[in-house]
C-alpha atoms as a PDB file:
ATOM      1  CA  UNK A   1       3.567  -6.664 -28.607  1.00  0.00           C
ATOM      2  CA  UNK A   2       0.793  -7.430 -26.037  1.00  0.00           C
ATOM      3  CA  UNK A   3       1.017  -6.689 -22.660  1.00  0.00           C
ATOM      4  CA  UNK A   4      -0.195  -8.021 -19.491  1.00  0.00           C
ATOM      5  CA  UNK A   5      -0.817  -7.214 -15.992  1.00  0.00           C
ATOM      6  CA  UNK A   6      -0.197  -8.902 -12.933  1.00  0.00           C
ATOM      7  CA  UNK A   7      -0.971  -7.866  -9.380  1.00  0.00           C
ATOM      8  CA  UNK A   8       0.431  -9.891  -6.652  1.00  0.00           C
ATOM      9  CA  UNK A   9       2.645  -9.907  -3.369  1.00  0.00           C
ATOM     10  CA  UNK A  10       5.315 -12.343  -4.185  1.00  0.00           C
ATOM     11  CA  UNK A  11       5.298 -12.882  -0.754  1.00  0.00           C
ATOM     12  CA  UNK A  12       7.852 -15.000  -1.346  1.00  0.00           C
ATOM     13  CA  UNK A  13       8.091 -15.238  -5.371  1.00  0.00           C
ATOM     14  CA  UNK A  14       7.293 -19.529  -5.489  1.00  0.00           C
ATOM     15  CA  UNK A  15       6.366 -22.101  -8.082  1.00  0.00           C
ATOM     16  CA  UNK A  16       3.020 -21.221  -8.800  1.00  0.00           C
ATOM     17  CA  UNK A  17       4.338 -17.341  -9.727  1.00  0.00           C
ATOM     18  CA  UNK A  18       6.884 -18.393 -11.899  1.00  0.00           C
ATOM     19  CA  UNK A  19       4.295 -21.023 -13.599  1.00  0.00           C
ATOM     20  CA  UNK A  20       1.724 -18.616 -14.368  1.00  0.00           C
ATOM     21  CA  UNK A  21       4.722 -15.976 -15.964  1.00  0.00           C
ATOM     22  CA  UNK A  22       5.495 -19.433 -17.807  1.00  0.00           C
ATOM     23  CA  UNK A  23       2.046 -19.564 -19.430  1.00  0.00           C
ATOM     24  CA  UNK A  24       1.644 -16.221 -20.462  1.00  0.00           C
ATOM     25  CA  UNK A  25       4.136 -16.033 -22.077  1.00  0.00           C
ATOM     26  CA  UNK A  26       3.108 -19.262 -23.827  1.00  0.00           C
ATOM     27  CA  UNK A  27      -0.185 -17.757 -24.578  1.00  0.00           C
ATOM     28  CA  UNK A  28       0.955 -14.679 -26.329  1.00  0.00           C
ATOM     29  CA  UNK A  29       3.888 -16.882 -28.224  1.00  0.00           C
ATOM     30  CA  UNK A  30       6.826 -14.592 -26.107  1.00  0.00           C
ATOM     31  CA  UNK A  31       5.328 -11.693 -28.129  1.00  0.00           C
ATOM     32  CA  UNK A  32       4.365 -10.103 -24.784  1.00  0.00           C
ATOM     33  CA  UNK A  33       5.752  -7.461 -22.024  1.00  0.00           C
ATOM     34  CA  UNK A  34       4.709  -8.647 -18.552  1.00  0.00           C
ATOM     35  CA  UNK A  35       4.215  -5.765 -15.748  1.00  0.00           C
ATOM     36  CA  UNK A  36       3.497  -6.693 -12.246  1.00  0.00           C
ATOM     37  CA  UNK A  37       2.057  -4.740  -9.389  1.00  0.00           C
ATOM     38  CA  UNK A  38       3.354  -6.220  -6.196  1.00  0.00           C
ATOM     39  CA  UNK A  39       2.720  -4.885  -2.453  1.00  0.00           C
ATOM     40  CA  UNK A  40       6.020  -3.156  -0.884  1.00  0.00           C
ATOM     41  CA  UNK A  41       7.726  -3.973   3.031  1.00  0.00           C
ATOM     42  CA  UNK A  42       4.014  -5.077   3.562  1.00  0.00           C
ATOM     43  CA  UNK A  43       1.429  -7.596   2.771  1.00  0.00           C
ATOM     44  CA  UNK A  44      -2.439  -7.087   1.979  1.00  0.00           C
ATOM     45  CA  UNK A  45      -3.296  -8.798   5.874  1.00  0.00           C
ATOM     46  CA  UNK A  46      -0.573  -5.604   7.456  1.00  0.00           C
ATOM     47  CA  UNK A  47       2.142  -8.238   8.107  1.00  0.00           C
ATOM     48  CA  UNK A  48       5.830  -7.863   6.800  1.00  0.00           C
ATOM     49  CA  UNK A  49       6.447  -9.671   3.442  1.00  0.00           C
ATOM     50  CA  UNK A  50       8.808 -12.208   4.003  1.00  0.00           C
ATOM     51  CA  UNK A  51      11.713 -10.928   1.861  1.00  0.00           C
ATOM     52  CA  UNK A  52      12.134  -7.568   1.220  1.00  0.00           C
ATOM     53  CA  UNK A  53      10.562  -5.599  -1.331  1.00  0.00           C
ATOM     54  CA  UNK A  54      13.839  -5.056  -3.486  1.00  0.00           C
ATOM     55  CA  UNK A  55      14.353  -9.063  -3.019  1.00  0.00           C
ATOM     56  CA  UNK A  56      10.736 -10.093  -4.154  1.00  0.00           C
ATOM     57  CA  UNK A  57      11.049  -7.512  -6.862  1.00  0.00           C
ATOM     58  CA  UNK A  58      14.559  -9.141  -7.849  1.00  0.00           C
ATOM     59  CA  UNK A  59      12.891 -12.656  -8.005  1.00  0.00           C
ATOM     60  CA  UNK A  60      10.295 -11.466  -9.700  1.00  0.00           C
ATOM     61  CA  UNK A  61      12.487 -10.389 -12.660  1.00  0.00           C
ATOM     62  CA  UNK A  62      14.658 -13.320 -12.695  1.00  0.00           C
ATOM     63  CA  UNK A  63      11.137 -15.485 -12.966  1.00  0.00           C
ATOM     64  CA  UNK A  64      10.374 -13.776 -16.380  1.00  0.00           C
ATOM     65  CA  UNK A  65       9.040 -10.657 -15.149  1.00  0.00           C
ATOM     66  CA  UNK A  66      10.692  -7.824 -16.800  1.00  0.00           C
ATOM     67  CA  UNK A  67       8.831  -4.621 -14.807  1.00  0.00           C
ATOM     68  CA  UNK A  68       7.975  -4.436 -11.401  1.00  0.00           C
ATOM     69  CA  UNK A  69       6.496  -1.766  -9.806  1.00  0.00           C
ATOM     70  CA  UNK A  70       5.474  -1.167  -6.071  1.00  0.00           C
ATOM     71  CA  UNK A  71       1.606  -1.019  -5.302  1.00  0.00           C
ATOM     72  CA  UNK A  72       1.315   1.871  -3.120  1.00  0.00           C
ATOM     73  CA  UNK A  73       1.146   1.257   0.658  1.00  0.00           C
ATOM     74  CA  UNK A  74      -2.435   2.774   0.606  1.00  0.00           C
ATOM     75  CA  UNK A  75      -3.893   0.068  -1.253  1.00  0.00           C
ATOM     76  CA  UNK A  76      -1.786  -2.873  -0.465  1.00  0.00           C
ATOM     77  CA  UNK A  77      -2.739  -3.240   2.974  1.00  0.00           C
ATOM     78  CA  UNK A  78      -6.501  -2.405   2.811  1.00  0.00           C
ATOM     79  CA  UNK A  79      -9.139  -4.878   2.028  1.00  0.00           C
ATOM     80  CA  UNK A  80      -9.102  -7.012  -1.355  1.00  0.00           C
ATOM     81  CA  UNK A  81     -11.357  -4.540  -3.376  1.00  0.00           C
ATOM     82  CA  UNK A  82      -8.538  -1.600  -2.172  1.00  0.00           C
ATOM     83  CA  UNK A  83      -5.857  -4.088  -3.079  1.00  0.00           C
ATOM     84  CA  UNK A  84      -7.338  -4.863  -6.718  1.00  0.00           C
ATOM     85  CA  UNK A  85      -8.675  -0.938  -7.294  1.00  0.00           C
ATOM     86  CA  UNK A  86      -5.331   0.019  -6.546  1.00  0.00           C
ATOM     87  CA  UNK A  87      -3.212  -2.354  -8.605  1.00  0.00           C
ATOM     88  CA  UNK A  88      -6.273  -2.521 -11.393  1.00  0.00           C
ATOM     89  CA  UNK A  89      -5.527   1.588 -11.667  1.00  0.00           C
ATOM     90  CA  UNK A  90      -1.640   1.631 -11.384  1.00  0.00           C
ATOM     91  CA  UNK A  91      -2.119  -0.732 -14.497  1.00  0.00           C
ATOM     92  CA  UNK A  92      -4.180   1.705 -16.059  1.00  0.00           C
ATOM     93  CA  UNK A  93      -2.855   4.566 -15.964  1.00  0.00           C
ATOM     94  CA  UNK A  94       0.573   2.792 -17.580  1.00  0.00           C
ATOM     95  CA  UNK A  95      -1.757   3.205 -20.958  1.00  0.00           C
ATOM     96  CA  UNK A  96      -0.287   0.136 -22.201  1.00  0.00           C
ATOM     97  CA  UNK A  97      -1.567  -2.858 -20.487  1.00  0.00           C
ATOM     98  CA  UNK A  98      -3.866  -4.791 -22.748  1.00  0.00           C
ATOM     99  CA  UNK A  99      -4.684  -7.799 -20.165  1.00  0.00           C
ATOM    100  CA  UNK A 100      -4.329  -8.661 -16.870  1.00  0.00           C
ATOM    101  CA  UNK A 101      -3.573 -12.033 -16.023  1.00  0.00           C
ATOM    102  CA  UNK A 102      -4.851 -13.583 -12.313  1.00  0.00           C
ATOM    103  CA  UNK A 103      -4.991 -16.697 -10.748  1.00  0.00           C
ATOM    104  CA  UNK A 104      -8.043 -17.889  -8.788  1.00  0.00           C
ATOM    105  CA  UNK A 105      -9.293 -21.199  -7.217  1.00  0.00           C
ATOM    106  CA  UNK A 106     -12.045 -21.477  -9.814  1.00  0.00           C
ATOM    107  CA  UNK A 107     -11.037 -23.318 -13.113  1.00  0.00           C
ATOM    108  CA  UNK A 108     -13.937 -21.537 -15.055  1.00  0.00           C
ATOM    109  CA  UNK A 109     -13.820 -17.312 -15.049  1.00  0.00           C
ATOM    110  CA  UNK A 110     -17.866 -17.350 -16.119  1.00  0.00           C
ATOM    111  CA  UNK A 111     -19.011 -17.569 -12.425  1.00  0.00           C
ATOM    112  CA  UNK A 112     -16.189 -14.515 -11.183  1.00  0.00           C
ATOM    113  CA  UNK A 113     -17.830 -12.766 -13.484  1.00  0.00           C
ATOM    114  CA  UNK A 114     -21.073 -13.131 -12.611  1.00  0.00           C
ATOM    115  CA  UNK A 115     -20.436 -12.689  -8.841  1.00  0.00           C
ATOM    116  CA  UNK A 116     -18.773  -8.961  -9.646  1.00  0.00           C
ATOM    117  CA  UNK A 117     -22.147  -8.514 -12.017  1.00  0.00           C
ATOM    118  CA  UNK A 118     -23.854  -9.237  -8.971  1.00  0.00           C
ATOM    119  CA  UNK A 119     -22.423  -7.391  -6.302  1.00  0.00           C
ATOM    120  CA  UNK A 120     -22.497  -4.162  -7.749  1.00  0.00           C
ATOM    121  CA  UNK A 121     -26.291  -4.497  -8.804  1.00  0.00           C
ATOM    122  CA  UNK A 122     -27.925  -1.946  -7.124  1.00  0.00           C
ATOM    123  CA  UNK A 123     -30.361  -4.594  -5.267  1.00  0.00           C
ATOM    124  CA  UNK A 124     -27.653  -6.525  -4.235  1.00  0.00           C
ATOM    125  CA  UNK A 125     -26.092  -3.293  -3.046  1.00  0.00           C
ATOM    126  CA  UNK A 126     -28.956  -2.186  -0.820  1.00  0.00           C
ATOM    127  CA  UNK A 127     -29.418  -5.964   0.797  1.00  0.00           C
ATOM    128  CA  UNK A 128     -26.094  -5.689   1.490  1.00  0.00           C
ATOM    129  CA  UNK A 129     -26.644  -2.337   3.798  1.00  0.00           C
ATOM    130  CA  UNK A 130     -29.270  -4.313   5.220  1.00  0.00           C
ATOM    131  CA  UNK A 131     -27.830  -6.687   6.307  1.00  0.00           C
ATOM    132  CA  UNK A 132     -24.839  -5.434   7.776  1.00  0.00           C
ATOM    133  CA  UNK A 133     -27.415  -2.738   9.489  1.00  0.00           C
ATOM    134  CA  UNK A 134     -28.889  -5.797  11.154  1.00  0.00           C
ATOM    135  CA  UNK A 135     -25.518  -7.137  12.212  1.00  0.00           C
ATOM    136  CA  UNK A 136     -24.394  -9.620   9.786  1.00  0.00           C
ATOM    137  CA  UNK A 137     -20.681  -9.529   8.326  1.00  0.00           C
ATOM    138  CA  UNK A 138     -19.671  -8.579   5.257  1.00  0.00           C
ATOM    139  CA  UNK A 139     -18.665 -12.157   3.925  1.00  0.00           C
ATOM    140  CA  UNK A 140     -21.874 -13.623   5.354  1.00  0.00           C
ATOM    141  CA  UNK A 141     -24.385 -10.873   4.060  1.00  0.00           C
ATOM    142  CA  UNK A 142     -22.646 -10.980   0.179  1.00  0.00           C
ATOM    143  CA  UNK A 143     -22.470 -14.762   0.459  1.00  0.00           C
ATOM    144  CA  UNK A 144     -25.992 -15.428   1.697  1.00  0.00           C
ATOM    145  CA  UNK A 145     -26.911 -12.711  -1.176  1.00  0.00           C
ATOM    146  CA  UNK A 146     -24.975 -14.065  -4.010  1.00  0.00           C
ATOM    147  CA  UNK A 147     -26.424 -17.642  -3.073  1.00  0.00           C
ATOM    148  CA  UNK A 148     -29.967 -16.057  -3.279  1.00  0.00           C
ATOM    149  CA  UNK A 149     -29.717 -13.579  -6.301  1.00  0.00           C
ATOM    150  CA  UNK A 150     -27.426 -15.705  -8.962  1.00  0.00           C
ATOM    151  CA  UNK A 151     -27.380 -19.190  -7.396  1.00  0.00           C
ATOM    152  CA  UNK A 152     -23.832 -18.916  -7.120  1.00  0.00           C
ATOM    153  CA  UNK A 153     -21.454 -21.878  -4.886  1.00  0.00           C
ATOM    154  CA  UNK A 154     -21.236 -20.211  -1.644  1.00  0.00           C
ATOM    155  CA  UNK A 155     -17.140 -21.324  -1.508  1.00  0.00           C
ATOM    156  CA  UNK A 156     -16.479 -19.025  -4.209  1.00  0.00           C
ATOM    157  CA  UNK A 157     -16.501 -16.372  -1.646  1.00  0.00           C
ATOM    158  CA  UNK A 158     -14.087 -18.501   0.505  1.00  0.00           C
ATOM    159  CA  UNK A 159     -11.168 -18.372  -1.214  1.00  0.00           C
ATOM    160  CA  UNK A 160      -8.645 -15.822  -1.223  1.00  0.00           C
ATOM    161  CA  UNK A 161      -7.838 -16.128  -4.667  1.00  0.00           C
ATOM    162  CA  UNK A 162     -11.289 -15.911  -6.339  1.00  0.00           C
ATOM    163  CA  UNK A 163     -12.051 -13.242  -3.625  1.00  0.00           C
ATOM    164  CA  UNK A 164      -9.190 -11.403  -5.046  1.00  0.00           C
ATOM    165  CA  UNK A 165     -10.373 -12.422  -8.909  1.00  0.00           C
ATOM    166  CA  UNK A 166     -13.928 -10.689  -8.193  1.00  0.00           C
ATOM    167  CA  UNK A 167     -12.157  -7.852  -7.108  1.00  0.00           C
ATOM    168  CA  UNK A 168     -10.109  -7.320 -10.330  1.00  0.00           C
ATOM    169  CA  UNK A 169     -13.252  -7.876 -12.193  1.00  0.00           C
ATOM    170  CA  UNK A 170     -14.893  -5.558 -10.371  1.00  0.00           C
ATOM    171  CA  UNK A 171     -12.344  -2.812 -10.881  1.00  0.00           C
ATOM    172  CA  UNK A 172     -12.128  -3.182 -14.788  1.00  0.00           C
ATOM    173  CA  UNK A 173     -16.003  -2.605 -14.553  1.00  0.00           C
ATOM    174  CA  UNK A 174     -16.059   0.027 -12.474  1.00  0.00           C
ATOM    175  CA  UNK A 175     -13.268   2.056 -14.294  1.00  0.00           C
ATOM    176  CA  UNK A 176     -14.881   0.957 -17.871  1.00  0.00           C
ATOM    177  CA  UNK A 177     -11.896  -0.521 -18.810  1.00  0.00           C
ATOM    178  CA  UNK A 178     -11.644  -2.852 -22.057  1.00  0.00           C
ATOM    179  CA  UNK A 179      -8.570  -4.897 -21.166  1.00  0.00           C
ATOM    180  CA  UNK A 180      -8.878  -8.584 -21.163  1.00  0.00           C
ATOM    181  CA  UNK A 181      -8.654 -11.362 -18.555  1.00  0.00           C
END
């Protein structure tokens, strides 16, 4: 049996979340055990979630999700590389979870990749600093650097999804992890 990852806020559970439970299972044949992350009373931007954590957690299941287990509060309401190191490690440390499964804006995972490669290259690491020494955001310095260094589509940064997507990436770098998008 494979199983797969999911890290999300089900803030509420809609469409879309019970389409992309749809098509993993249709990618592993049913022969898979789905276990989402989701944020608790509280969303990644520090607002209330909609429905209640016990609620979301109910839809969840109901939408094909069998486990469901809380993201701590620590991580869900920090930025989106807290939100994806947190829910990236939860998953780990289950010892089971052979992929994790994400949506993102961008139809093609090549450039996500590339833009996590990127950021965490030292040089792009140490324009970053000094850029944000000089008084330049955070989205604005790694935008302007990612444009630069890898040519990437500056809108990649600009949406919340593919933000989020980096971040995963990122994470399973980071920890060294050989689990599958």
């Amino acid at each position: 049996m494979h199983v797969v990852g999911v890290i999300a806020e089900y803030n509420p559970f809609h469409q879309g979340h019970a389409y992309q439970l749809r098509s993993i299972r249709e990618r592993f044949h049913d022969d898979v055990a789905i276990v989402a992350v989701m944020s608790g009373s509280f969303t990644q931007r520090g607002e209330a979630a909609v429905l209640d954590k016990w609620r979301r957690a109910d839809l969840a299941v109901r939408g094909g999700c069998p486990l469901v287990l809380e993201l701590p509060f620590l991580f869900a309401c920090r930025s989106a590389q807290d939100f994806a190191r947190g829910g990236v490690r939860l998953l780990q440390g289950l010892g089971c979870v052979d992929t994790l499964a994400f949506g993102a804006e961008s139809p093609d995972l090549a450039p996500l990749m590339e833009a996590a490669r990127v950021i965490d290259a030292p040089e792009t690491q140490a324009a970053l600093h000094e850029a944000l020494r000089a008084g330049a955001s955070y989205a604005k310095a790694l935008t302007a650097i990612l444009q630069t260094e890898s040519g990437l589509a500056s809108d990649l940064l600009r949406q919340p999804n593919n933000i989020l997507a980096i971040e995963y990436i990122r994470a399973i770098y980071e920890l060294g992890l050989d689990l599958g998008f």
